[in-house]
Protein backbone atom coordinates (compact mmCIF):
# COMPACT_ATOMS: atom_id res chain seq x y z
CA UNK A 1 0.00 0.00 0.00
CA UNK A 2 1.20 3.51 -1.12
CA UNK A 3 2.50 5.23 2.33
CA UNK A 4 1.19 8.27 3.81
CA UNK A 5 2.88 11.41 3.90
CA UNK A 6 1.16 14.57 6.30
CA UNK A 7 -1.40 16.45 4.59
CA UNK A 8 -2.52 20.21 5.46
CA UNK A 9 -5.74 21.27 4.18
CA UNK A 10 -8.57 23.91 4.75
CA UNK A 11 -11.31 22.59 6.48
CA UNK A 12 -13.69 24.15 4.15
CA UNK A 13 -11.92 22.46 0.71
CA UNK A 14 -11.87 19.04 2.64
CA UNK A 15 -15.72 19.44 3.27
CA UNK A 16 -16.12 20.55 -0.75
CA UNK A 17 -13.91 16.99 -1.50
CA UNK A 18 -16.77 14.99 0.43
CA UNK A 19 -19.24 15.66 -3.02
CA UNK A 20 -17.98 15.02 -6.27
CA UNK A 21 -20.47 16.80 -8.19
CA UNK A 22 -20.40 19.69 -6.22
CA UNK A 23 -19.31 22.68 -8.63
CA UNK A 24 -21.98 23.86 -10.96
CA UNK A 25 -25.32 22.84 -10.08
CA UNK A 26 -25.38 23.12 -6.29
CA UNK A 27 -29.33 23.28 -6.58
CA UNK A 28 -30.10 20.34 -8.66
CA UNK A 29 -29.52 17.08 -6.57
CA UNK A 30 -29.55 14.72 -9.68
CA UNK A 31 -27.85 16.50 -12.37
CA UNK A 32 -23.38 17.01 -13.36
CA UNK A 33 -21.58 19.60 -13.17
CA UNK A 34 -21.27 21.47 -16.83
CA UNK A 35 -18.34 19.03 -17.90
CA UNK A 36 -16.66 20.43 -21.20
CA UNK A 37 -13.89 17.75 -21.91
CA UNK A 38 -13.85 13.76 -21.08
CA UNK A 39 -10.66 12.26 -20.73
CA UNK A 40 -10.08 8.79 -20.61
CA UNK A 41 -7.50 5.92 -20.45
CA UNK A 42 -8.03 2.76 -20.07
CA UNK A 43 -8.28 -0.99 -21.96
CA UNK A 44 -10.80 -2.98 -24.44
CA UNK A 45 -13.48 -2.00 -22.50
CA UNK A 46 -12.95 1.69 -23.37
CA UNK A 47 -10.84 1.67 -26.47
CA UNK A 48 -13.10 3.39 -29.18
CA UNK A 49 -10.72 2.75 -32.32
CA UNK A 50 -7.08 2.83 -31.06
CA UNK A 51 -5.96 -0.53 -31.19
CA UNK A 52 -6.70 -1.13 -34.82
CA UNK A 53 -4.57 1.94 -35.77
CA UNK A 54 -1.79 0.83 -34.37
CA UNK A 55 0.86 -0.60 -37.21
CA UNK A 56 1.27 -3.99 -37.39
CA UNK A 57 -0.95 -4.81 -34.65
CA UNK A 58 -2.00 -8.11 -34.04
CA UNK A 59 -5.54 -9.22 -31.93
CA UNK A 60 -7.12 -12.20 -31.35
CA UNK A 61 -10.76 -10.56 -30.71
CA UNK A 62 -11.12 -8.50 -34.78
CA UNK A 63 -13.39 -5.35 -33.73
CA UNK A 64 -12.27 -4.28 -36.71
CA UNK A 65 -14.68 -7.13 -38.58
CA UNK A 66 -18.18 -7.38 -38.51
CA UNK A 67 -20.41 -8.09 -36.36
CA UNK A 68 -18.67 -5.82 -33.81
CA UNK A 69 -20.17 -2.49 -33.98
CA UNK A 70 -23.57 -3.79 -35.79
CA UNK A 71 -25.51 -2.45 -32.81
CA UNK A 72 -25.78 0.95 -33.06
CA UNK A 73 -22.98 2.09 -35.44
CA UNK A 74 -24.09 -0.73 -38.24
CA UNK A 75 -20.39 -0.92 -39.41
CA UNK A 76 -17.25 -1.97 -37.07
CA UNK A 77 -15.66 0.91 -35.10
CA UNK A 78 -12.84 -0.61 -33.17
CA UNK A 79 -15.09 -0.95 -30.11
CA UNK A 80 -15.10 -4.49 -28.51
CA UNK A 81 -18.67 -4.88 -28.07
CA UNK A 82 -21.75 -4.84 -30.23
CA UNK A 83 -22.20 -1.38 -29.85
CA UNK A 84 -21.23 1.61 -27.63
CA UNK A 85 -19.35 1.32 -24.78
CA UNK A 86 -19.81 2.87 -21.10
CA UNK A 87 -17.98 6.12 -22.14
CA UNK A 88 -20.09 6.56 -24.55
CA UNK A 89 -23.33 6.40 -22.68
CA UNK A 90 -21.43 8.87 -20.18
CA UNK A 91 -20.35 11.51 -23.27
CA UNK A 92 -24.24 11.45 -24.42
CA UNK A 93 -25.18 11.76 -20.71
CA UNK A 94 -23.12 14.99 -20.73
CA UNK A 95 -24.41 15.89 -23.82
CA UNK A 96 -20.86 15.87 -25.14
CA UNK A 97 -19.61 14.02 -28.65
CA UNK A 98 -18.52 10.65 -28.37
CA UNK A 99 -14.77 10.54 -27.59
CA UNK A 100 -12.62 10.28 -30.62
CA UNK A 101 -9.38 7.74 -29.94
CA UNK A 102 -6.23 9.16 -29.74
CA UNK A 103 -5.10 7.49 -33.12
CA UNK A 104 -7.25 9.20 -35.33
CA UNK A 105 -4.95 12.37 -35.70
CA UNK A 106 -7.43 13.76 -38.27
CA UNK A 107 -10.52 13.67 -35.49
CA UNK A 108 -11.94 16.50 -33.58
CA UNK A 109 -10.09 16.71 -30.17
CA UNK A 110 -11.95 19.64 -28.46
CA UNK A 111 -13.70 17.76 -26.47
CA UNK A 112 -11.36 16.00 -25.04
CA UNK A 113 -10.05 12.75 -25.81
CA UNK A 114 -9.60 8.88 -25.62
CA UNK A 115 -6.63 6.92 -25.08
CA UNK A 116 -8.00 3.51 -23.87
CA UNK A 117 -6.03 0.54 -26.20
CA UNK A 118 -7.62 -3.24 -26.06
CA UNK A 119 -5.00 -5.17 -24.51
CA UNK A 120 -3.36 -2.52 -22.32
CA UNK A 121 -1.79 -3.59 -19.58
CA UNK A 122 -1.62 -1.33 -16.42
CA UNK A 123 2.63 -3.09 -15.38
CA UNK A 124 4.91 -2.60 -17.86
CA UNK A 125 7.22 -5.14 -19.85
CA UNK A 126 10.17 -5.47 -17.84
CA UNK A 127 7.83 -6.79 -14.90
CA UNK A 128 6.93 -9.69 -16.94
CA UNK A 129 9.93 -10.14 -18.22
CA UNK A 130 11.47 -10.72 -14.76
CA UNK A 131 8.27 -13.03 -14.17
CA UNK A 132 8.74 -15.06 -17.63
CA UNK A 133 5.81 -13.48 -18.99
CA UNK A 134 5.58 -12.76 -22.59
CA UNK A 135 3.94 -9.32 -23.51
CA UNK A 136 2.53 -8.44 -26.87
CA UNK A 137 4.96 -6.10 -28.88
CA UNK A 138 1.89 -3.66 -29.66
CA UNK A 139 1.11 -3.35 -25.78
CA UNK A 140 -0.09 0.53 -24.93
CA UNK A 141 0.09 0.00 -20.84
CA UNK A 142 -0.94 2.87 -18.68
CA UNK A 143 2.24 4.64 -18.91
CA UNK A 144 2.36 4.75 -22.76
CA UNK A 145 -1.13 6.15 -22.45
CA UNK A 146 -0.63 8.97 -20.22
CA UNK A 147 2.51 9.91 -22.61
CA UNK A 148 -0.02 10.11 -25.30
CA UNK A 149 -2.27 12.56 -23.11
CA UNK A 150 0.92 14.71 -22.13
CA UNK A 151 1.21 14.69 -25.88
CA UNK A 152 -2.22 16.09 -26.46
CA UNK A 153 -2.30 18.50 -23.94
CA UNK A 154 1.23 19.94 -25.00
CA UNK A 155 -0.34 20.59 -28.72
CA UNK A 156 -3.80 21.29 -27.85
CA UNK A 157 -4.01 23.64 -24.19
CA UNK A 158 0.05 24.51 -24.91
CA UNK A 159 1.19 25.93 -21.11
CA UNK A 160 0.76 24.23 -17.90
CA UNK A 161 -1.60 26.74 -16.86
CA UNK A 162 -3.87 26.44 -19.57
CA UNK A 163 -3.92 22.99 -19.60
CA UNK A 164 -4.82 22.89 -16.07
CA UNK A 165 -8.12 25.05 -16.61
CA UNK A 166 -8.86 22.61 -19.66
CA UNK A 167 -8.16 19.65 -16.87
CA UNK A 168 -10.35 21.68 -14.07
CA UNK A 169 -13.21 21.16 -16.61
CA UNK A 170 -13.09 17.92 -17.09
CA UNK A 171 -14.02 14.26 -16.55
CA UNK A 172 -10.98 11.87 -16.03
CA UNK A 173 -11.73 8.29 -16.59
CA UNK A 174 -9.27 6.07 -15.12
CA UNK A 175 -9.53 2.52 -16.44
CA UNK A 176 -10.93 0.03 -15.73
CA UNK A 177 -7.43 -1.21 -15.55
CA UNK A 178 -5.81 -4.39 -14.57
CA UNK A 179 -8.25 -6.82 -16.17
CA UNK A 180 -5.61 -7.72 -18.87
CA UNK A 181 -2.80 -8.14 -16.37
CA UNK A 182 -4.06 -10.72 -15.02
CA UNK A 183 -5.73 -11.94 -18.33
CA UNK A 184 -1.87 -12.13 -19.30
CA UNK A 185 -0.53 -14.22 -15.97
CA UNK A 186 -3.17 -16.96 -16.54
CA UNK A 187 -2.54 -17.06 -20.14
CA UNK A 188 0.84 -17.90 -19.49
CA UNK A 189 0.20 -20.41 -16.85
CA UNK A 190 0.47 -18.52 -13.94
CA UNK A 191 -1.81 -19.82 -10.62
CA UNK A 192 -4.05 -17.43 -8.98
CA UNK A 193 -1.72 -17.62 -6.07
CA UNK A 194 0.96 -15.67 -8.21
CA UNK A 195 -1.40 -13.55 -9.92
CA UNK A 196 -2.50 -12.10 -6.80
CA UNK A 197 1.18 -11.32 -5.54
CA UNK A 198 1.16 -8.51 -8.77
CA UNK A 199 -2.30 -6.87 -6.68
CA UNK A 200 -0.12 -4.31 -4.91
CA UNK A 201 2.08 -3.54 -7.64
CA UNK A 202 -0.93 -2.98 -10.42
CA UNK A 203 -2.59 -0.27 -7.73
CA UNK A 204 1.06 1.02 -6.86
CA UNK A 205 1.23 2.19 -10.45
CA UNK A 206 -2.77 3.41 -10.85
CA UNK A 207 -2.54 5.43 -8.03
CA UNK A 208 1.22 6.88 -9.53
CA UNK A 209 -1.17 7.45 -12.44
CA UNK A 210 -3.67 9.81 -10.87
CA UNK A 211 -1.39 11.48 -8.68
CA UNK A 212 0.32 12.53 -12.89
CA UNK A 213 -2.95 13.84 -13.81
CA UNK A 214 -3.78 15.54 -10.52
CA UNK A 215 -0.53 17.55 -11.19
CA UNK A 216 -2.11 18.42 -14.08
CA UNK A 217 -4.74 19.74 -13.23
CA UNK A 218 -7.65 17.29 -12.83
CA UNK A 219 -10.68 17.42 -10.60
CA UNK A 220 -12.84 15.03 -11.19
CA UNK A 221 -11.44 11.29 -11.65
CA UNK A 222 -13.05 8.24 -11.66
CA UNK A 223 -11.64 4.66 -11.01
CA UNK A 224 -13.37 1.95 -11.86
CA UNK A 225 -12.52 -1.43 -10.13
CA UNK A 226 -12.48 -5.06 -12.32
CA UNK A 227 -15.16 -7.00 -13.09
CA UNK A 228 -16.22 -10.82 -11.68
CA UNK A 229 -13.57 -12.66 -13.95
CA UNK A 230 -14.91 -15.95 -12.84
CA UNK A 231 -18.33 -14.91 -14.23
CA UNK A 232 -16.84 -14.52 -18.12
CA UNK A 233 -17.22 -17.20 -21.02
CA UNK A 234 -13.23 -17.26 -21.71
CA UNK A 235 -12.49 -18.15 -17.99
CA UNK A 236 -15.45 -20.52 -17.41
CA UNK A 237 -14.03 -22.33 -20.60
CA UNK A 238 -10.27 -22.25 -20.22
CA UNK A 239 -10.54 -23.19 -16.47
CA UNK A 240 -13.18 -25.30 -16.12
CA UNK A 241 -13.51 -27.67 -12.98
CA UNK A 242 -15.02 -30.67 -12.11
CA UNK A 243 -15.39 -30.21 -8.79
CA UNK A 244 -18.79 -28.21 -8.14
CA UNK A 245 -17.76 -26.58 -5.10
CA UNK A 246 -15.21 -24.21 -7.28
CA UNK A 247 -18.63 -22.72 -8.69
CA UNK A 248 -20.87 -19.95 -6.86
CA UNK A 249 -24.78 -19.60 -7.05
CA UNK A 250 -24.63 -18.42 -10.52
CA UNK A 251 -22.05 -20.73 -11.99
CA UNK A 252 -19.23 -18.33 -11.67
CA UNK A 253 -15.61 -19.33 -10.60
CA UNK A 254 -14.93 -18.73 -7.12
CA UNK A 255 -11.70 -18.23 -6.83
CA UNK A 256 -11.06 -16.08 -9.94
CA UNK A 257 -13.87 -13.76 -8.60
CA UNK A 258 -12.22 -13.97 -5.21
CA UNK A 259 -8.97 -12.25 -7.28
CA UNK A 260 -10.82 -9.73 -8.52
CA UNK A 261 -12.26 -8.69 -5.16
CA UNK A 262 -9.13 -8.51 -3.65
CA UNK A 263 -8.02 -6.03 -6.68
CA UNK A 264 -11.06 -3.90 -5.81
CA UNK A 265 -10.37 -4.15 -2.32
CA UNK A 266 -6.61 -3.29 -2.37
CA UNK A 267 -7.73 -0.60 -5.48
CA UNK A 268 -10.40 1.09 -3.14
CA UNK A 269 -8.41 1.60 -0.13
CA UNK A 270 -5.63 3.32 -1.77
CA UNK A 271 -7.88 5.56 -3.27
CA UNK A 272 -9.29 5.57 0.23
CA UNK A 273 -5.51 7.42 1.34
CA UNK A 274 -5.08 9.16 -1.68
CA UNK A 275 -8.36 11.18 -1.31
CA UNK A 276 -7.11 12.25 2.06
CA UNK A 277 -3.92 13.66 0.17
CA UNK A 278 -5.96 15.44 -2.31
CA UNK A 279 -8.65 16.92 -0.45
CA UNK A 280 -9.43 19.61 -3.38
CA UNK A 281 -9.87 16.75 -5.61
CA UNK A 282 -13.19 14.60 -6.31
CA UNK A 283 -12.00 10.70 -6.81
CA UNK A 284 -15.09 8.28 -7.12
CA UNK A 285 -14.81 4.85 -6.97
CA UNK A 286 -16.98 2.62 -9.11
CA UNK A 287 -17.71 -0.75 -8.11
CA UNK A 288 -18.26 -2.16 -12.09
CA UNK A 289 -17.87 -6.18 -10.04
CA UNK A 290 -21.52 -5.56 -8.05
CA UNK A 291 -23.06 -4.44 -11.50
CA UNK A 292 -22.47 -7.26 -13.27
CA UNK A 293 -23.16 -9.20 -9.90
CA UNK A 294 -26.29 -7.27 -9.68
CA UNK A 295 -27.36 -8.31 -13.39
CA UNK A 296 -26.39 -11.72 -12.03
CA UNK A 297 -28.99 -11.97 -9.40
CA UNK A 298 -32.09 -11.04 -11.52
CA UNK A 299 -30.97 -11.31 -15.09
CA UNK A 300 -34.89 -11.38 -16.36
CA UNK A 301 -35.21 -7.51 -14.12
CA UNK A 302 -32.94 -6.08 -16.74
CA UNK A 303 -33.95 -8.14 -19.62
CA UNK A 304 -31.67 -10.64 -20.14
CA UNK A 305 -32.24 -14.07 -20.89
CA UNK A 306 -31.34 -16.17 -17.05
CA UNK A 307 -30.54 -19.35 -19.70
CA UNK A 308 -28.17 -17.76 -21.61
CA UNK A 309 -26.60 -15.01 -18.77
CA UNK A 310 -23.17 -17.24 -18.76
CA UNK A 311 -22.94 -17.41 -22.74
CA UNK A 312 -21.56 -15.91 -25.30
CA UNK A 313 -23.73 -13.51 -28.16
CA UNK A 314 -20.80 -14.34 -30.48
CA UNK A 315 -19.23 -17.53 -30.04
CA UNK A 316 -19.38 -21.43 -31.21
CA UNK A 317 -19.68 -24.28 -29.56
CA UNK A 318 -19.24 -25.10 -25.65
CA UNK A 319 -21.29 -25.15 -22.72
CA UNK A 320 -20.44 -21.41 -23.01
CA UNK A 321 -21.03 -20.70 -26.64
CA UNK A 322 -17.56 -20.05 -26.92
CA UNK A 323 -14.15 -21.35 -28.36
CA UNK A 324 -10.33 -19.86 -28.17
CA UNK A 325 -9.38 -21.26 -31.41
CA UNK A 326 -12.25 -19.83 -33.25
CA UNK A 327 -13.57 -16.29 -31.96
CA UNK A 328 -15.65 -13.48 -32.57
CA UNK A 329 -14.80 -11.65 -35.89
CA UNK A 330 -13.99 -14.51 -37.80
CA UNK A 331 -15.91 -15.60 -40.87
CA UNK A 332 -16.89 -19.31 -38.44
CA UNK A 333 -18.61 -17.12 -35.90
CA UNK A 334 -21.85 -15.60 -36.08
CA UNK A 335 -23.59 -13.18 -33.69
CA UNK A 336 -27.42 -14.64 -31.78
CA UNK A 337 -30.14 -12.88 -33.29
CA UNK A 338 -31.09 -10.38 -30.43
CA UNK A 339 -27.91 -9.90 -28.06
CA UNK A 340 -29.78 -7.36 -26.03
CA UNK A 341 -30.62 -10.32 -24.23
CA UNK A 342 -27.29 -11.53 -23.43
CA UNK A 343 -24.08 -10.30 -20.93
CA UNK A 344 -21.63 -11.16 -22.94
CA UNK A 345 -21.06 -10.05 -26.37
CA UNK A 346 -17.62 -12.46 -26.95
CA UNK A 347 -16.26 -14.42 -23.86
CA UNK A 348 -14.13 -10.90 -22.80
CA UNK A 349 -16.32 -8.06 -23.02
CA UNK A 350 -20.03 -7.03 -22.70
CA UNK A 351 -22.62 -6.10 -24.55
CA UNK A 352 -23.63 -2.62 -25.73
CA UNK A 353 -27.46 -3.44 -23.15
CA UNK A 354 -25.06 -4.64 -20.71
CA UNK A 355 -22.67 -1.72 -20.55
CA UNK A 356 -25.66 0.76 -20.79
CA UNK A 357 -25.98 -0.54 -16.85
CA UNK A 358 -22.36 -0.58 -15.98
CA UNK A 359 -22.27 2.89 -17.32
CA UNK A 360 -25.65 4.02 -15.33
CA UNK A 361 -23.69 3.47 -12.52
CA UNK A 362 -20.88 5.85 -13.36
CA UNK A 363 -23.44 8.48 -13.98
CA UNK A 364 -25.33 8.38 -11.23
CA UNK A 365 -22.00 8.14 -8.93
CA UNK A 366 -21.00 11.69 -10.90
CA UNK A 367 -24.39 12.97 -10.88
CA UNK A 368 -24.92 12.44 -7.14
CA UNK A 369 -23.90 14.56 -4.04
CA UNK A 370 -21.81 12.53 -2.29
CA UNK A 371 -22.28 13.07 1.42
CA UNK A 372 -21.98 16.48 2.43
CA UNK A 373 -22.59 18.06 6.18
CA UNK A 374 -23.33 21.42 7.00
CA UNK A 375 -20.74 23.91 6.71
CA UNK A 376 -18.73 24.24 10.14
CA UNK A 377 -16.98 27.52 10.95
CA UNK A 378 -12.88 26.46 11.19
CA UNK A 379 -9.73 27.71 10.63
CA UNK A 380 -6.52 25.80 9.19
CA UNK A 381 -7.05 22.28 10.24
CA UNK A 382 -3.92 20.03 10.13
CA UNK A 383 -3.82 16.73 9.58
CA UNK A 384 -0.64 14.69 10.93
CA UNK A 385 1.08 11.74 9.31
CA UNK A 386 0.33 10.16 12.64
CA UNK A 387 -4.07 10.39 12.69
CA UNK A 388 -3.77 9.43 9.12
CA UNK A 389 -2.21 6.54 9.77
CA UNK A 390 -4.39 5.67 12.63
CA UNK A 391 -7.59 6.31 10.63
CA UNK A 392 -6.36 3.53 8.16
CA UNK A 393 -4.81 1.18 10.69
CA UNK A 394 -8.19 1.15 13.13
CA UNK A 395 -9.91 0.38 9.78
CA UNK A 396 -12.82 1.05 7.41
CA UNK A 397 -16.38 0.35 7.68
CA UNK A 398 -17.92 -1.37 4.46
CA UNK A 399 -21.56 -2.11 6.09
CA UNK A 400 -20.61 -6.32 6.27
CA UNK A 401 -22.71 -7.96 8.82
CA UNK A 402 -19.30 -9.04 10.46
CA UNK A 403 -18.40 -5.74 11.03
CA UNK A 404 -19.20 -4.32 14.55
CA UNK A 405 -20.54 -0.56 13.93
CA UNK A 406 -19.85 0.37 17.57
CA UNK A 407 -16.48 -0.74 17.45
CA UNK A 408 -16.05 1.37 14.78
CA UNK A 409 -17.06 4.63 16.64
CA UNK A 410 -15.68 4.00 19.35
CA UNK A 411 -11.99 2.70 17.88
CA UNK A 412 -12.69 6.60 15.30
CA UNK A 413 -13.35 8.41 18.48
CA UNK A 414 -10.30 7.18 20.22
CA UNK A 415 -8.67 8.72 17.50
CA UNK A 416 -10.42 11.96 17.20
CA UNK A 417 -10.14 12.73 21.27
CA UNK A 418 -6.38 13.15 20.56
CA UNK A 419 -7.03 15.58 18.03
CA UNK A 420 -6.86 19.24 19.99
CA UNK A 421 -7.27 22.23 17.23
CA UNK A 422 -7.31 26.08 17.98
CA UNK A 423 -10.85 27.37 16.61
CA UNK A 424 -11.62 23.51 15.45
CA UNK A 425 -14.82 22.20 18.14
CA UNK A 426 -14.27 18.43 18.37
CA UNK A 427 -17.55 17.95 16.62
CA UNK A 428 -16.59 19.34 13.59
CA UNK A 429 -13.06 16.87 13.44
CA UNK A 430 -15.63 14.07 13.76
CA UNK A 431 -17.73 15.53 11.07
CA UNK A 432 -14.82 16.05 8.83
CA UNK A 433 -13.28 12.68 9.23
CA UNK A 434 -15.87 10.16 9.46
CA UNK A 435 -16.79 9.74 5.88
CA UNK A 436 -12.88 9.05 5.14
CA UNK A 437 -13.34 5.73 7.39
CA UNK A 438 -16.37 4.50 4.92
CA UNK A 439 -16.44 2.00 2.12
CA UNK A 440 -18.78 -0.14 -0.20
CA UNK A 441 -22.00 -0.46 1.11
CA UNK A 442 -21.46 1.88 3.82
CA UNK A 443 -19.70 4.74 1.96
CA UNK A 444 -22.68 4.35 -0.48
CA UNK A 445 -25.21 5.40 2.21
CA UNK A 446 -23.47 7.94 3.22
CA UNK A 447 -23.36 9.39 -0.13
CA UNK A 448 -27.11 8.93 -0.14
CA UNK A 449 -27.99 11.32 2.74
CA UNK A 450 -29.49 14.50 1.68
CA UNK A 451 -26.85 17.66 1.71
CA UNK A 452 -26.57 19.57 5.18
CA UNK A 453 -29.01 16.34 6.92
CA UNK A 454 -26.23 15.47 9.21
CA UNK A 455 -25.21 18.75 10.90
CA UNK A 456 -24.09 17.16 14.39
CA UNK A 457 -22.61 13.96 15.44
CA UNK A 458 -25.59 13.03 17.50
CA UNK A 459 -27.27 13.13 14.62
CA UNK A 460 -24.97 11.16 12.36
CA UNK A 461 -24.38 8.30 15.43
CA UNK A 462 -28.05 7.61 15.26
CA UNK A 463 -28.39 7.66 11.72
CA UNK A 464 -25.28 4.98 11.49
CA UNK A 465 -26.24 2.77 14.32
CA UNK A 466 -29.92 2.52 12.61
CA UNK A 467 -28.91 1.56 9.30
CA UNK A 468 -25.89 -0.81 10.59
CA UNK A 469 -27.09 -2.18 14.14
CA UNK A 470 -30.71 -3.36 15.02
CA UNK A 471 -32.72 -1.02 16.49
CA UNK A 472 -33.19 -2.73 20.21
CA UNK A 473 -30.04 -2.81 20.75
CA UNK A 474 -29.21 0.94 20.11
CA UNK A 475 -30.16 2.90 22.54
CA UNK A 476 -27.83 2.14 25.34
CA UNK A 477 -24.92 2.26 22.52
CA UNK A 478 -25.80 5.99 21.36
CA UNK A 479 -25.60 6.68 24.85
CA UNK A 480 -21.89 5.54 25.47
CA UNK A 481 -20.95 6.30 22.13
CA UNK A 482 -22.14 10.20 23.04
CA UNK A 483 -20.74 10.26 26.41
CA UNK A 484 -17.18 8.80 25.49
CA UNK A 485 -14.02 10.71 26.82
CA UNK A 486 -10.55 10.51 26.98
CA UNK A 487 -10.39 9.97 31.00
CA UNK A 488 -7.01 12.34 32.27
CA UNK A 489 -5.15 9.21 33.87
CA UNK A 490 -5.42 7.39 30.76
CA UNK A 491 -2.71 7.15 27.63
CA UNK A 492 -3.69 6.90 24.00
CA UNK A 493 -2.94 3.06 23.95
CA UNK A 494 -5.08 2.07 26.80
CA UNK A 495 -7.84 3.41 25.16
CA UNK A 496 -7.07 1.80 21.89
């Protein structure tokens, strides 16, 4: 995990952080801030036309041939899927143009622009070399990418100032990323055991990543997290088991979705620390694993055929409808009839119906106000490299029925009553610091909660212990959650 370095921030600017769509339309509860320029790198699942442009380039999945792109564009486009991807949906949710990929040098760029490459790998070569990996020679990993935005924004905005303001205006989408480096490990024969020791080093170099845009100026970046691998046509096929118990309740892989859970964890909790770096920046999570997983659990709700939820649209053969040796985009393979009823479009990548709901929600995590309290009258508030790390090391709070809520007050508050702050009341460090201890299921009720509904910590402790602890048994709770003190005779560590 990335360390932690000391952070100093105004109180005020931390508060703006908690909502991501905070700027332009303050009054409007369900609508985005006026976004003039998308931004976005990323892999397959985002490339709109780059990896086809690059010379000499070689893919196994041709979204170059028909019938990718017969969906909605009626011709292929590069795009892996049957029609538009989820950064599409988000440009014509912004009312903005679709995003042009970086390769087309005759496009219109002023609207920002896309570097995502199918493929792309978020390490770079020399890490698999050292692992005996073998990389594709057209690779674009993350780095290559963001050289290609420096690129753009050197011709395009010109000065580092300028380019900022362009970057202040914009929507960054970061990934998903790290799909294909794992894609890669098991490829090459690698065991999930090994493919989860390259976890750390995958969100190492994400989170270098944003913190290279952030100096340049962006504001608003989202990071999605992987999808179920376990729940996809090419891993159900290539690692098939015989043993039933490998399988979950919907036929998925277990321990291949148990990888990519770990990625989201490990992904979300550095984000978790880098958001407390960057409190004048707006970094949103997106859970893309619990939408599929949600499509998973009533596939006929959104329209998709529960039959065929595990198979391919365009495949051959298999319990999966799919085959390595002969894919999508061949002249063998022919797309079903109606894939707005199916997940998967070819054994790697959705459908257009299926992204439209992965990319709802992105927009609704941009469009929302993420949780906000009431403005709280504070001077300079410093935060030490010491509370930061205690924040982190007494834990987060995802809303798991494991998870004790009033342990989790009380081990925040033993941090917090250390906290002593000219001009800062002790209510208001609570106020300010809670939400930074919330994740998953938890951090997405708090981001529920009307603007200015929480404006003391009574308030907020009974709000948290009813949604996360059954009602008889929180009264006495509140009570010694409220009255807790840091007793004169006693030392930090006896009360943790």
């Amino acid at each position: 995990m990335a360390s932690l370095v000391p952070t100093f921030f105004l109180l005020a600017a931390a508060l703006s952080s908690l909502t991501f769509a905070y700027a332009a339309n303050n009054n409007n509860n369900n609508s985005c801030p006026n976004y003039e320029y998308i931004f976005q790198v990323g892999d397959s699942l985002a490339d709109t036309g780059n990896r086809f442009r690059i010379s000499n380039v070689k893919s196994s999945y041709r979204a170059d041939h028909f019938p990718y792109g017969e969906k909605f564009f009626g011709k292929p486009t590069g795009r892996f899927s049957d029609g538009r991807l989820v950064i599409d949906y988000i440009a014509m949710s912004l009312k903005l143009p679709l995003l042009n990929p970086y390769m087309v040098k005759e496009a219109n760029f002023s609207h920002g622009v896309n570097c995502a490459v199918g493929g792309a790998t978020v390490l770079n070569d020399p890490f698999y070399v050292a692992k005996n990996i073998t990389t594709a020679k057209d690779n674009r990993p993350l780095r290559s990418q963001l050289r290609w935005l420096t690129t753009y924004l050197k011709t395009t905005c010109h000065t580092r100032q300028k380019c900022s303001k362009v970057l202040g205006k914009s929507l960054f989408m970061f990934g998903e990323f790290g799909g294909n480096d794992y894609y890669l490990a098991f490829s090459e024969g690698k065991s999930i055991d090994e493919a989860k020791t390259f976890v750390p080093y995958i969100v190492k170099t994400i989170v270098k990543g944003i913190r290279q845009v952030i100096r340049y100026g962006a504001k608003r970046i989202v990071v999605p997290g992987i999808f179920p691998l376990g729940c996809f046509p090419y891993y159900l096929t290539m690692f098939s088991s015989l043993d039933y118990e490998d399988y979950d309740e919907f036929g998925c892989l277990k321990a291949y979705n148990e990888l990519a859970m770990y990625h989201n964890d490990y992904l979300e909790r550095a984000l978790s620390i880098l958001k407390l770096e960057y409190s004048n920046v707006a970094i949103i999570y997106i859970d893309y694993y619990a939408a599929v997983k949600s499509i998973l659990e009533r596939p006929s709700y959104f329209g998709f055929n529960k039959k065929s939820i595990l198979k391919t649209c365009c495949g051959i053969g298999g319990q999966y409808n799919y085959d390595d040796d002969i894919l999508c985009g061949t002249s063998k393979v022919q797309a079903c009839s109606d894939s707005a009823k199916y997940l998967h479009w070819d054994g790697v990548h959705l459908t257009e119906k299926a992204y439209y709901y992965v990319a709802e929600r992105v927009i609704n995590g941009i469009s929302s106000k993420e949780f906000q309290f009431s403005p709280i009258q504070a001077e300079t508030f410093q935060v030490t490299n010491n509370m930061l790390h205690l924040l982190q090391n007494k834990g987060l709070f995802s809303g798991s029925y494991i998870e004790d809520p009033q342990q989790h007050l009380k081990n925040f508050l033993s941090i917090c009553v250390t906290q002593r702050h000219p001009n800062v009341t002790p209510e208001a460090i609570r106020l300010l610091l809670f939400p930074f201890t919330m994740t998953r299921e938890a951090q997405t009720w708090l981001n529920s909660l009307p603007i200015n509904s929480m404006a003391t910590w009574v308030e907020l402790v009974k709000q948290f212990l009813n949604k996360f602890y059954p009602p008889n048994k929180t009264a006495r709770q509140i009570y010694e959650i409220l009255q807790f003190r840091k007793k004169t005779t006693e030392t930090l560590q006896e009360i943790c």
